[in-house]
N, C-alpha and C. Protein backbone atom coordinates (compact mmCIF):
# COMPACT_ATOMS: atom_id res chain seq x y z
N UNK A 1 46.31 -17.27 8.27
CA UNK A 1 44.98 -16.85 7.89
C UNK A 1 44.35 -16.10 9.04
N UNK A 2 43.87 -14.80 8.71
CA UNK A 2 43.39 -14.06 9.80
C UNK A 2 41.63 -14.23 9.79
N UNK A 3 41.10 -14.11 11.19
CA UNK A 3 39.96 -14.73 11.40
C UNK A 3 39.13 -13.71 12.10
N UNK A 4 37.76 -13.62 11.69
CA UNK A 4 37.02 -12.49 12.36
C UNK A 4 35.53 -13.17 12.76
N UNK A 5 35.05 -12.79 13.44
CA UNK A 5 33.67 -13.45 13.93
C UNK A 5 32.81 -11.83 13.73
N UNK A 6 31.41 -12.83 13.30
CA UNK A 6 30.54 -11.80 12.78
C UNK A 6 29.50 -11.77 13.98
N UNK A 7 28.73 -10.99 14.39
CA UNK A 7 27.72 -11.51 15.45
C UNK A 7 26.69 -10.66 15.05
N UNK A 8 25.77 -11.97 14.63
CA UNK A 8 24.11 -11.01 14.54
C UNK A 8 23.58 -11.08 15.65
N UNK A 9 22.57 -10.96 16.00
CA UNK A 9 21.94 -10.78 17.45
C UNK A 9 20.79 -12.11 17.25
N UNK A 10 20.64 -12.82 16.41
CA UNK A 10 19.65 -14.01 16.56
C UNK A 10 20.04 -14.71 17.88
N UNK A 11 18.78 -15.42 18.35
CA UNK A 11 19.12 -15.99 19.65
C UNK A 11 20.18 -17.39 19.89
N UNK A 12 20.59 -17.73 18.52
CA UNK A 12 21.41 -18.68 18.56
C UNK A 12 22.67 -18.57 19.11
N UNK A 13 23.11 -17.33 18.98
CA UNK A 13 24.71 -17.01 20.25
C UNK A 13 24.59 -16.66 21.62
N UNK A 14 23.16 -17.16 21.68
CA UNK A 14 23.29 -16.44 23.47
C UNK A 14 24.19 -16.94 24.37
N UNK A 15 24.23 -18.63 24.05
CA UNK A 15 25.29 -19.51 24.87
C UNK A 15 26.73 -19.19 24.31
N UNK A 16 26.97 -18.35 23.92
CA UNK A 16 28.47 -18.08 23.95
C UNK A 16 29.18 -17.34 24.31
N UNK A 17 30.39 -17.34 24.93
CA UNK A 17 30.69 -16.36 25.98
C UNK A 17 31.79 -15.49 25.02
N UNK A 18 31.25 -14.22 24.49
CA UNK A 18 31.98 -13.34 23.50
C UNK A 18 33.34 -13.10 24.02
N UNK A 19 33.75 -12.91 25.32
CA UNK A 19 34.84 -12.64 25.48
C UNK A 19 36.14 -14.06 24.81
N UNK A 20 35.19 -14.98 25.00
CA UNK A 20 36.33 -16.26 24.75
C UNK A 20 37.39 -16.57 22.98
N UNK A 21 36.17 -15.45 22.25
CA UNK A 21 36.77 -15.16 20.88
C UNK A 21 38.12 -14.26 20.52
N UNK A 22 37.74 -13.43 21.51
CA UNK A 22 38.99 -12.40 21.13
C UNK A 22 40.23 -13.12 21.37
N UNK A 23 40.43 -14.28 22.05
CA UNK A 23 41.83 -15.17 21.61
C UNK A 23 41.96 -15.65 20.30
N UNK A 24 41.09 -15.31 19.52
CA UNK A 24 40.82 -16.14 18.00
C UNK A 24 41.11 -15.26 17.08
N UNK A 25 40.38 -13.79 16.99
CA UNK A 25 40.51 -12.96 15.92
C UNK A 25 39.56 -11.96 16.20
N UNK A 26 39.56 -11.16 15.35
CA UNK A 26 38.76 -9.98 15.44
C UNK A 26 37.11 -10.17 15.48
N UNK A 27 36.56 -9.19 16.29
CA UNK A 27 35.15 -9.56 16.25
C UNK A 27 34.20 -8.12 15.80
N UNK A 28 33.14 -8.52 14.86
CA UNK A 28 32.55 -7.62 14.61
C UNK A 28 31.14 -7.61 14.90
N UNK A 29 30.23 -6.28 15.25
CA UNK A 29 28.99 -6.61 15.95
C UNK A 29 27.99 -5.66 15.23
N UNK A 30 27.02 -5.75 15.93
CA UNK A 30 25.53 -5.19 14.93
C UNK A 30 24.67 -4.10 16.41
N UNK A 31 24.06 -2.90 16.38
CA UNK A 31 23.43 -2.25 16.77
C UNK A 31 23.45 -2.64 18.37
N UNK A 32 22.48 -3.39 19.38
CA UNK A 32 22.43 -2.70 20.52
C UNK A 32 23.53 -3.83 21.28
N UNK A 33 24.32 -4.64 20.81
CA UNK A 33 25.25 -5.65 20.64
C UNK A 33 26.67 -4.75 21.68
N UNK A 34 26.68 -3.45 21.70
CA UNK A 34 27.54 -2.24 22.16
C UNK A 34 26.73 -2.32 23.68
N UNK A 35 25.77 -2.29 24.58
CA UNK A 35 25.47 -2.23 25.48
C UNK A 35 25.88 -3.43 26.29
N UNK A 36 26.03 -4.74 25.84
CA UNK A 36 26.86 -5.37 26.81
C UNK A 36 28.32 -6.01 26.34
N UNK A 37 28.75 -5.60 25.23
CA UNK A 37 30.21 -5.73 25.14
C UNK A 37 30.91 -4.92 23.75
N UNK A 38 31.72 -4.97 23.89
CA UNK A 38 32.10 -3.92 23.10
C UNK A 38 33.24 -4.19 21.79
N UNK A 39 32.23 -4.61 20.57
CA UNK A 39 33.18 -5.35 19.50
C UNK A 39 34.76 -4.66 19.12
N UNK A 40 35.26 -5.14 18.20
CA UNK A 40 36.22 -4.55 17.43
C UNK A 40 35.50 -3.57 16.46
N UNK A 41 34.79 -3.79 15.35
CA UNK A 41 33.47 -3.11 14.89
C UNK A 41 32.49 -3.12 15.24
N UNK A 42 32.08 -1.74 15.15
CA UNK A 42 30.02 -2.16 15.64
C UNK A 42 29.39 -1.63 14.34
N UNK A 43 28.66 -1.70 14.20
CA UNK A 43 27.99 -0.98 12.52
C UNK A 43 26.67 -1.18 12.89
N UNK A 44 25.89 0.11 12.81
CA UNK A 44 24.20 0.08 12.23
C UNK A 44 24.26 0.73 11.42
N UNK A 45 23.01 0.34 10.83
CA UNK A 45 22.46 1.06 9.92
C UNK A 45 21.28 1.63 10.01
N UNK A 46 19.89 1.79 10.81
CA UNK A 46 18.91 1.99 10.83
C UNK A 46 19.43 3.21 11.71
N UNK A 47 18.53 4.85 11.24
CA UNK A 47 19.12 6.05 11.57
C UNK A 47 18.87 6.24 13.27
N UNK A 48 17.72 5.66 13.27
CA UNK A 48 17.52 6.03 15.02
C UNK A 48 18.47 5.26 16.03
N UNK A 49 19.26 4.06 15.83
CA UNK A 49 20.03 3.43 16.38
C UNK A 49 21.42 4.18 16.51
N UNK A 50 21.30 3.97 15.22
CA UNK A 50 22.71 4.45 14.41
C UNK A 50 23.35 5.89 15.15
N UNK A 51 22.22 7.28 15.31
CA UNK A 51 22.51 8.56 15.75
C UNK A 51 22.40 8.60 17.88
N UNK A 52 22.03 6.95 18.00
CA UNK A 52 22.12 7.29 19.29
C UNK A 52 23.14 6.65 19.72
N UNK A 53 23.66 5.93 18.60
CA UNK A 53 24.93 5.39 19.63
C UNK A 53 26.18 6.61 19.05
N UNK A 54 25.96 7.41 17.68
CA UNK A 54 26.98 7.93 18.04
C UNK A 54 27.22 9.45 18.99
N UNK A 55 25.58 9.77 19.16
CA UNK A 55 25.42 10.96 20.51
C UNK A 55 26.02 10.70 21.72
N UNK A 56 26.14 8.77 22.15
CA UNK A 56 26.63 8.47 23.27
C UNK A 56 27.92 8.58 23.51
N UNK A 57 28.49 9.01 22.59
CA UNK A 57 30.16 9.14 22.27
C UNK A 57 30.79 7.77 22.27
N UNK A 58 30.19 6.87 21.94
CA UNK A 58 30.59 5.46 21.48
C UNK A 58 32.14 5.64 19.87
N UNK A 59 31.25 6.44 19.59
CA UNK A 59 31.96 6.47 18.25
C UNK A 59 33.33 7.09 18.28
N UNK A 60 33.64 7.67 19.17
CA UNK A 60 34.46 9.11 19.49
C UNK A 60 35.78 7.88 19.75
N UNK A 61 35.31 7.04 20.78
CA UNK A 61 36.44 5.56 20.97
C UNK A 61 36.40 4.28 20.45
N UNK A 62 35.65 4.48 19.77
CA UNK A 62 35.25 2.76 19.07
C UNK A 62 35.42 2.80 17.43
N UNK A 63 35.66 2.06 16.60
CA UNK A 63 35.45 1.93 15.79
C UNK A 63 34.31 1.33 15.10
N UNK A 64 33.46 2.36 14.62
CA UNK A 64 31.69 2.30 14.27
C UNK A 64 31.57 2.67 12.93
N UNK A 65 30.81 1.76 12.66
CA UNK A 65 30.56 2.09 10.83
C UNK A 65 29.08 2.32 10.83
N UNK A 66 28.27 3.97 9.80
CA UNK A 66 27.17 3.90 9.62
C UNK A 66 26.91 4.19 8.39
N UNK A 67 25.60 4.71 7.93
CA UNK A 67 25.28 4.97 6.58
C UNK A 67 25.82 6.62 6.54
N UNK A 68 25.24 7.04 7.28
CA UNK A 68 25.31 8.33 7.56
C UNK A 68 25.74 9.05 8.95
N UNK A 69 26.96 9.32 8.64
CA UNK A 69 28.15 9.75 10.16
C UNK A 69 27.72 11.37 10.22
N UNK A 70 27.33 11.17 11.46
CA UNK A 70 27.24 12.34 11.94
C UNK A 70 29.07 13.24 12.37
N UNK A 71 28.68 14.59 11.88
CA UNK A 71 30.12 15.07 11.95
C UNK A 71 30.64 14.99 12.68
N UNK A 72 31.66 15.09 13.38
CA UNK A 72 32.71 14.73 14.74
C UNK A 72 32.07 14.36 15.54
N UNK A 73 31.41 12.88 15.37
CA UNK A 73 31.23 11.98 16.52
C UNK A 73 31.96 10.98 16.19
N UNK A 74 32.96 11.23 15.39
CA UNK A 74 33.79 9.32 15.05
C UNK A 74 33.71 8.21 14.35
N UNK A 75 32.15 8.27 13.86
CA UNK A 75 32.00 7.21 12.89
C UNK A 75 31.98 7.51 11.53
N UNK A 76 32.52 6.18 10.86
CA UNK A 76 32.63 6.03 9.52
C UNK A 76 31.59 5.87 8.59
N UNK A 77 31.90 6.26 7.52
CA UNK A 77 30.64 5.88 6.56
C UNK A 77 31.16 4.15 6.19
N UNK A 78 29.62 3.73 5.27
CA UNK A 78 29.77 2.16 5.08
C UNK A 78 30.67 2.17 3.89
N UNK A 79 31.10 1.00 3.47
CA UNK A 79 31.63 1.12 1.87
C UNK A 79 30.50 1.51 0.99
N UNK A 80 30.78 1.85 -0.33
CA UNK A 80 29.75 2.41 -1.28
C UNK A 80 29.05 1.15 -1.85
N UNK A 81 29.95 0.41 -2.31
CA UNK A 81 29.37 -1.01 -2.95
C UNK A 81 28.15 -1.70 -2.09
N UNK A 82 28.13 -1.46 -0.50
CA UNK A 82 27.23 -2.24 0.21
C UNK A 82 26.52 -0.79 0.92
N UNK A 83 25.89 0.21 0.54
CA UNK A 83 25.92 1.37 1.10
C UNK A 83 24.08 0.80 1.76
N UNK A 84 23.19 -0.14 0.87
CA UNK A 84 22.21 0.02 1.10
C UNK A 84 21.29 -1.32 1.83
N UNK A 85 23.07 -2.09 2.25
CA UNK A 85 22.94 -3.34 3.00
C UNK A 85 22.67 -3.24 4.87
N UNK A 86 21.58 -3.81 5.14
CA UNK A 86 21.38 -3.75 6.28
C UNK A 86 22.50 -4.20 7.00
N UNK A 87 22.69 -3.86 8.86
CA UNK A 87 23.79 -4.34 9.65
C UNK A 87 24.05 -5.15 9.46
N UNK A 88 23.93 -6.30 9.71
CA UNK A 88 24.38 -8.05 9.84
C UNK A 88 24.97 -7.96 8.64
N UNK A 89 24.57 -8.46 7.45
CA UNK A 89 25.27 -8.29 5.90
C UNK A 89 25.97 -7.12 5.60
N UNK A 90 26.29 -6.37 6.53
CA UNK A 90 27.12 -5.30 6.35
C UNK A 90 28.22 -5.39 7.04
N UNK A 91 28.33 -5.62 8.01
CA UNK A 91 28.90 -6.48 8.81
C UNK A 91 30.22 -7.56 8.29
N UNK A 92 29.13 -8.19 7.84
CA UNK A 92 30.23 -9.71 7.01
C UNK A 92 30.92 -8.79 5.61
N UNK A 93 30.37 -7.93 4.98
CA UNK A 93 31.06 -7.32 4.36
C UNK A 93 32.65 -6.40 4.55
N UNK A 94 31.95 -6.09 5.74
CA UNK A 94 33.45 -4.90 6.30
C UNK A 94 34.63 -5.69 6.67
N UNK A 95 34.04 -6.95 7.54
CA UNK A 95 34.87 -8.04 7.99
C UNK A 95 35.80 -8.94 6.16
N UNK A 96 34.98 -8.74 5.41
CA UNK A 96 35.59 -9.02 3.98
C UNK A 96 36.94 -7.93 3.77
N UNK A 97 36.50 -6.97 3.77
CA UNK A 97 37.34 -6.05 2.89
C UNK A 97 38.28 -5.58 3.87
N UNK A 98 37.99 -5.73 5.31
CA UNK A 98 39.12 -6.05 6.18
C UNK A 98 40.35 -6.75 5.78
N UNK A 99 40.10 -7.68 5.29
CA UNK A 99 40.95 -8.84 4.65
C UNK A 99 41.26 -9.93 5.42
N UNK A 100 40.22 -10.25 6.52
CA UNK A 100 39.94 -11.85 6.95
C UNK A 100 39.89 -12.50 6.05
N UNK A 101 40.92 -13.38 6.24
CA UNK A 101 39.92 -14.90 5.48
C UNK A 101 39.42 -16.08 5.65
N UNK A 102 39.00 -15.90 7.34
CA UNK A 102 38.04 -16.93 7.37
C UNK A 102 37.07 -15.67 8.58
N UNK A 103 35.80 -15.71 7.87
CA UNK A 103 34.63 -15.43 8.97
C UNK A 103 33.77 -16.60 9.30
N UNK A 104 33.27 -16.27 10.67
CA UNK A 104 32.31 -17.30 11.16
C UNK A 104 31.29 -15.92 11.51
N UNK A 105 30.36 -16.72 11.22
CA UNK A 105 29.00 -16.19 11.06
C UNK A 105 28.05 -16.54 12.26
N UNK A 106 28.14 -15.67 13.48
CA UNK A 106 27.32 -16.04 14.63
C UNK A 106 26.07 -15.15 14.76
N UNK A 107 24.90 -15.92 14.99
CA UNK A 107 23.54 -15.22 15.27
C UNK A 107 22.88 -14.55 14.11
N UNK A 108 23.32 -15.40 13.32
CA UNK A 108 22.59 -15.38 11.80
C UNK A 108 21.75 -16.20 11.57
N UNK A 109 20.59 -16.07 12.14
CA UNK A 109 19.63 -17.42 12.69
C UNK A 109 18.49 -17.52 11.69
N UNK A 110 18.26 -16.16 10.81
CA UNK A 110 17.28 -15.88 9.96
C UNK A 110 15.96 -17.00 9.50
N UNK A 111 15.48 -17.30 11.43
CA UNK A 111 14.42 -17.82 11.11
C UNK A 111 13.59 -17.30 12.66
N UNK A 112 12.05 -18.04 12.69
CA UNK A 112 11.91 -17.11 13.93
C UNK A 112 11.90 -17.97 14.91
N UNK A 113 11.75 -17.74 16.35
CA UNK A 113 11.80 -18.75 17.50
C UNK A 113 11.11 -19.70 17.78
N UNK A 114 11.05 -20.23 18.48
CA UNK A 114 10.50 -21.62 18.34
C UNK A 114 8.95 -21.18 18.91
N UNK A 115 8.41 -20.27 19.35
CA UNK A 115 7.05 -19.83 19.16
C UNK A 115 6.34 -18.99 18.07
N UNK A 116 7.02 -18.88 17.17
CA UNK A 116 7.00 -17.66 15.92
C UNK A 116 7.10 -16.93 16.26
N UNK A 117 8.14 -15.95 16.88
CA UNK A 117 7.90 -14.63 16.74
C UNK A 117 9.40 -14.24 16.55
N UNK A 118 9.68 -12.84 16.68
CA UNK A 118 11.14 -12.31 16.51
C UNK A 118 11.90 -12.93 16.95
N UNK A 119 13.28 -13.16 16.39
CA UNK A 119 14.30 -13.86 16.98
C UNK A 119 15.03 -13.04 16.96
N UNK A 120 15.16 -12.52 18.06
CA UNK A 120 16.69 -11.10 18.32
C UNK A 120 16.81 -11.01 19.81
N UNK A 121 18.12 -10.97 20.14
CA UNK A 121 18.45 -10.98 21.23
C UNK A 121 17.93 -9.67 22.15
N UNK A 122 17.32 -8.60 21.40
CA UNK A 122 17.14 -7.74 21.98
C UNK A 122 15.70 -7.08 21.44
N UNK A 123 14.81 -7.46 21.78
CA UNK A 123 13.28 -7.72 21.21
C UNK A 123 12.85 -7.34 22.62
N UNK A 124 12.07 -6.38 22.14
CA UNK A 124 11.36 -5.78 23.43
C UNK A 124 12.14 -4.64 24.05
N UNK A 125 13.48 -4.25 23.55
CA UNK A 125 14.21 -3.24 24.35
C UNK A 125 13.96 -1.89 23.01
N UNK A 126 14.94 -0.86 23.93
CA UNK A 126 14.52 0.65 22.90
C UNK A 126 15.04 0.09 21.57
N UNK A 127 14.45 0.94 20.53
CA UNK A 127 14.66 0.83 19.00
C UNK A 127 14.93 -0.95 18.56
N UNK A 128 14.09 -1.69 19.22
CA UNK A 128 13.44 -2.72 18.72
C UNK A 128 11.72 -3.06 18.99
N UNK A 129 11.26 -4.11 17.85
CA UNK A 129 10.11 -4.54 17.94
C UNK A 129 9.44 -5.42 18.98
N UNK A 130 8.87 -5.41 19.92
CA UNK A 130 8.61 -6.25 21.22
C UNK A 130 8.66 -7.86 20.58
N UNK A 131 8.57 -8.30 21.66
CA UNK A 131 8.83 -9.77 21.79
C UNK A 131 8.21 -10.68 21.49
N UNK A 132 7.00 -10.18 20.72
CA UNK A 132 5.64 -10.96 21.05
C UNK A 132 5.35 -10.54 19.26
N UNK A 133 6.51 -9.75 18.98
CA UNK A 133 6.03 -9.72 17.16
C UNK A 133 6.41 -10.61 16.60
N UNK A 134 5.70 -10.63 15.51
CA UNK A 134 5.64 -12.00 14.42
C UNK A 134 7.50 -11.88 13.30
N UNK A 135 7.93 -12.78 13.11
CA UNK A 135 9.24 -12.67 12.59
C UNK A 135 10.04 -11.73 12.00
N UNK A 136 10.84 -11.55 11.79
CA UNK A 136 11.25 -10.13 10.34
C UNK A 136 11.49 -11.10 9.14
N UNK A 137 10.84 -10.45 7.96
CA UNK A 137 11.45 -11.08 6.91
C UNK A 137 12.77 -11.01 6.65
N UNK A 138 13.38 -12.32 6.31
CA UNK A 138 14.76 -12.29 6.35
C UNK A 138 15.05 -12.24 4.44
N UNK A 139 14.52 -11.56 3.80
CA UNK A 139 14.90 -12.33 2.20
C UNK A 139 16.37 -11.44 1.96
N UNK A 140 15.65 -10.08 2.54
CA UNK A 140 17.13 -9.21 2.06
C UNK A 140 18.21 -10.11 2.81
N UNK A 141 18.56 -10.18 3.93
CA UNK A 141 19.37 -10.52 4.12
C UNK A 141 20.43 -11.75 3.88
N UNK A 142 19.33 -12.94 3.24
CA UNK A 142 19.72 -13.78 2.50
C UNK A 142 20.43 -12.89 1.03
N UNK A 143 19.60 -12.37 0.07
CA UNK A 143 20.62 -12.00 -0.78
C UNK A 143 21.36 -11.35 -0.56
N UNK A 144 21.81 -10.90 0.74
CA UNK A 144 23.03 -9.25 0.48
C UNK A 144 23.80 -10.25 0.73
N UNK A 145 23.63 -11.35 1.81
CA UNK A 145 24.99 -12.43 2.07
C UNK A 145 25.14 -13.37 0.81
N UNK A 146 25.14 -13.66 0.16
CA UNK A 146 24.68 -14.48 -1.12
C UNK A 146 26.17 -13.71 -1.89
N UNK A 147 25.18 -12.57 -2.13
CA UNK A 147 26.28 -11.47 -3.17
C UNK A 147 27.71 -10.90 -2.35
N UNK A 148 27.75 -11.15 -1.22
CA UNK A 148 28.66 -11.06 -0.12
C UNK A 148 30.00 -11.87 -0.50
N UNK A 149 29.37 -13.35 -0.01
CA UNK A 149 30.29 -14.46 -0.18
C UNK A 149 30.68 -14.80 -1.92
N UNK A 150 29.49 -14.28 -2.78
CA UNK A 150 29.88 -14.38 -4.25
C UNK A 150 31.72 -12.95 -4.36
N UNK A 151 31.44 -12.05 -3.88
CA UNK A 151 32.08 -11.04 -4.19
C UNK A 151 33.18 -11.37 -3.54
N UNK A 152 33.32 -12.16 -2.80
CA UNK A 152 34.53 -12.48 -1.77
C UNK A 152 35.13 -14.22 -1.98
N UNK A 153 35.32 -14.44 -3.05
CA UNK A 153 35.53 -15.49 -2.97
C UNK A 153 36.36 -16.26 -2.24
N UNK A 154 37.39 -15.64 -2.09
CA UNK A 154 38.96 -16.03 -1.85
C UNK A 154 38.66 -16.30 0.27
N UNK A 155 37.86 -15.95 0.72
CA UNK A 155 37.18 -16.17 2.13
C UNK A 155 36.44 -17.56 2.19
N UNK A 156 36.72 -17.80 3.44
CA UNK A 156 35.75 -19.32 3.97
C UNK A 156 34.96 -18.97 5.04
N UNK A 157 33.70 -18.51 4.77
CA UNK A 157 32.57 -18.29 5.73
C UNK A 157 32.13 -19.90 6.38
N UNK A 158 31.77 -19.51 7.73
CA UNK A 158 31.07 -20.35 8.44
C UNK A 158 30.42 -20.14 8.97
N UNK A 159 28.90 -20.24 8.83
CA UNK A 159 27.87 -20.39 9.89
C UNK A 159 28.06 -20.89 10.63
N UNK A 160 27.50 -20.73 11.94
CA UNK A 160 27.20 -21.45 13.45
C UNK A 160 25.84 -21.79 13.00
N UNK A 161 25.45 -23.06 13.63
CA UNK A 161 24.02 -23.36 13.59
C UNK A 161 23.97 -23.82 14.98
N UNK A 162 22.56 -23.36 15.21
CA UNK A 162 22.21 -23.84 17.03
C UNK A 162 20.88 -24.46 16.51
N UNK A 163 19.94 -24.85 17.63
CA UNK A 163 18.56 -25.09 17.41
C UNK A 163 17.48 -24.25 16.32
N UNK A 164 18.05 -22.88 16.88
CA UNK A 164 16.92 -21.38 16.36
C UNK A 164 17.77 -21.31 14.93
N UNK A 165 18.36 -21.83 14.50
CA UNK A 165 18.58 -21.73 12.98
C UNK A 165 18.03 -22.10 11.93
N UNK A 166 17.50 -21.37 10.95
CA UNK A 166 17.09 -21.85 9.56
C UNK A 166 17.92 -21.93 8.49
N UNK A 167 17.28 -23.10 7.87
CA UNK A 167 18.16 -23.88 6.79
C UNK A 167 17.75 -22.47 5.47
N UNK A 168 18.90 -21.93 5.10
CA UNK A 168 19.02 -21.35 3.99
C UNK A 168 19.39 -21.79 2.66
N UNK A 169 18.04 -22.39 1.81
CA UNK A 169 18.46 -23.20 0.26
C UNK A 169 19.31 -22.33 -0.62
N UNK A 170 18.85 -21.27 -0.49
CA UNK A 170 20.22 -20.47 -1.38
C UNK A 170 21.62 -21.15 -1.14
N UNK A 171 21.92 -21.11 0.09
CA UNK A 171 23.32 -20.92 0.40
C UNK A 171 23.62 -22.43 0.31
N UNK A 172 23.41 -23.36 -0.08
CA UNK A 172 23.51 -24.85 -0.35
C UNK A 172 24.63 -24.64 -1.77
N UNK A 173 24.40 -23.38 -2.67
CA UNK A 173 24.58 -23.44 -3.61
C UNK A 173 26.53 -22.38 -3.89
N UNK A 174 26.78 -21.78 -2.51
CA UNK A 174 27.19 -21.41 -2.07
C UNK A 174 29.20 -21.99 -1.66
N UNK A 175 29.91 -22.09 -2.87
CA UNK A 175 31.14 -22.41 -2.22
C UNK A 175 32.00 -22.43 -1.08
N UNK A 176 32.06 -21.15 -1.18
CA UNK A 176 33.14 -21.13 -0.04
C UNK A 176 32.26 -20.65 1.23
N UNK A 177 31.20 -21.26 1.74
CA UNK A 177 30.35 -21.17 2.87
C UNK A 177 29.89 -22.44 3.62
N UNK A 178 30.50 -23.07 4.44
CA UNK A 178 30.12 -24.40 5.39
C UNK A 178 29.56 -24.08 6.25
N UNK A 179 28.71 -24.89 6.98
CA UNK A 179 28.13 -24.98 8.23
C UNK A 179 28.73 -25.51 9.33
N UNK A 180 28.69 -25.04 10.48
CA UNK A 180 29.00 -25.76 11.86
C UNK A 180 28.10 -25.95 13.09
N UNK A 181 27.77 -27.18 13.86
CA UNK A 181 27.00 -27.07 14.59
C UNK A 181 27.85 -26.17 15.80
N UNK A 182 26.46 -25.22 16.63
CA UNK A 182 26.85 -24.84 18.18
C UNK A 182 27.51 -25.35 18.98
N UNK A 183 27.44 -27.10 19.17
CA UNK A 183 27.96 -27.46 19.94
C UNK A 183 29.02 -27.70 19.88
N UNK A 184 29.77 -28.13 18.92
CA UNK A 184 31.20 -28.41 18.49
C UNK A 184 31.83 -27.20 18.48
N UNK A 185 31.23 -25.94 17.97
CA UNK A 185 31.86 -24.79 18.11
C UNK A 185 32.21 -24.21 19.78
N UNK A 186 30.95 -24.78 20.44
CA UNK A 186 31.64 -24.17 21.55
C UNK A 186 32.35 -25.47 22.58
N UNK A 187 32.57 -26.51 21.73
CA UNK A 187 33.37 -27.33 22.41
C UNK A 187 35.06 -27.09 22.29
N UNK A 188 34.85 -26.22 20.66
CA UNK A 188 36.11 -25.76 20.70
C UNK A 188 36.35 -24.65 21.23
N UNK A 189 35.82 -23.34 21.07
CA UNK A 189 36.62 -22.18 22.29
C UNK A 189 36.45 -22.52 23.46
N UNK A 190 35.40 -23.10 24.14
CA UNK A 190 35.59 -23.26 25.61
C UNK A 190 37.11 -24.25 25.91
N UNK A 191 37.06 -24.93 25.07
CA UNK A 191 38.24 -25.44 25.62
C UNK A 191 39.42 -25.45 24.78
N UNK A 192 40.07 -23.79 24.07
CA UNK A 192 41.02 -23.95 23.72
C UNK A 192 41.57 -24.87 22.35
N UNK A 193 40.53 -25.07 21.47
CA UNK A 193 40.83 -26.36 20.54
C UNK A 193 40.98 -25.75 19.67
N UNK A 194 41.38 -26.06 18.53
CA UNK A 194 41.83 -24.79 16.55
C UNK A 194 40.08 -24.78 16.34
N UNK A 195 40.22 -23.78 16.10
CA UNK A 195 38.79 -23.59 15.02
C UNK A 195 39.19 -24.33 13.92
């Protein structure tokens, strides 16, 4: 069974050391996620992100998925079926049709920090909302993953849950999607144990 890790930027993966995955399986990442390491996939979707990472010639060596690829800079368009799904749920999608079949779902925290405000690892930097803003609504992103894991059955998604995680009632309802706490997760890559 081949295995891919998803990484949203919620603050719940900060304690994990990304390099320690790539002994596991493929890893896929979301927008400014490329400035300190450099996934197997990166995918945005929002155009001002999206056209500056592929001006940086990111795309030219990386494998980058957007809505709209600028001509010979390297990146791909999204699939059509998910054309109008934001990064993160786009993300777990590509990692689908990849043909993983087990994703874990890191920094999918879709709630806000423990002072209310944005939960993103990168809040306050270029082409994000400062630090001090009030949450993002997460609804889309609950249903694009919903219809995600519905469309993909034959996959075993796993959330990571840390502290900064919210309980998603949808996904209770949700088969082939379990939860895992942070700590056990990183009791297992830090030290070498089976996922």
């Amino acid at each position: 069974m081949t295995t891919a890790f998803v990484l949203g930027n919620g603050t719940g993966r900060k304690d994990i050391d990304l390099e320690t995955l790539k002994a596991y399986g493929k890893i896929y990442g979301c927008n400014a996620l490329y400035r300190e390491f450099t996934p197997d996939v990166l995918i945005a979707t929002d155009r001002p992100i999206a056209e500056h990472i592929q001006n940086s010639g990111y795309s030219l060596n990386h494998r980058f998925h957007t809505r709209k690829p600028i001509e010979g800079l390297g990146a791909r368009a999204v699939p059509e079926d998910y054309f109008g799904y934001s990064s993160g749920p786009l993300a777990v999608g590509i990692a689908a049709k990849d043909g993983h079949r087990r994703i874990f779902l890191l920094g999918f925290d879709m709630g806000p920090t423990a002072n209310n405000t944005i939960n993103n690892l990168y809040a306050g930097t270029e082409f994000y909302k400062p630090s001090h803003a009030p949450p993002t609504f997460t609804g889309n992103w609950m249903k694009q993953l919903t219809k995600i894991m519905h469309d993909h059955r034959q996959v075993q998604f796993v959330r990571i849950q840390s502290p900064t995680t919210a309980t998603v009632k949808d996904f209770a309802t949700i088969n082939n999607l379990s939860h895992l706490d942070l700590h056990t997760f990183l009791d297992r890559i830090n030290n070498k144990k089976d996922l």
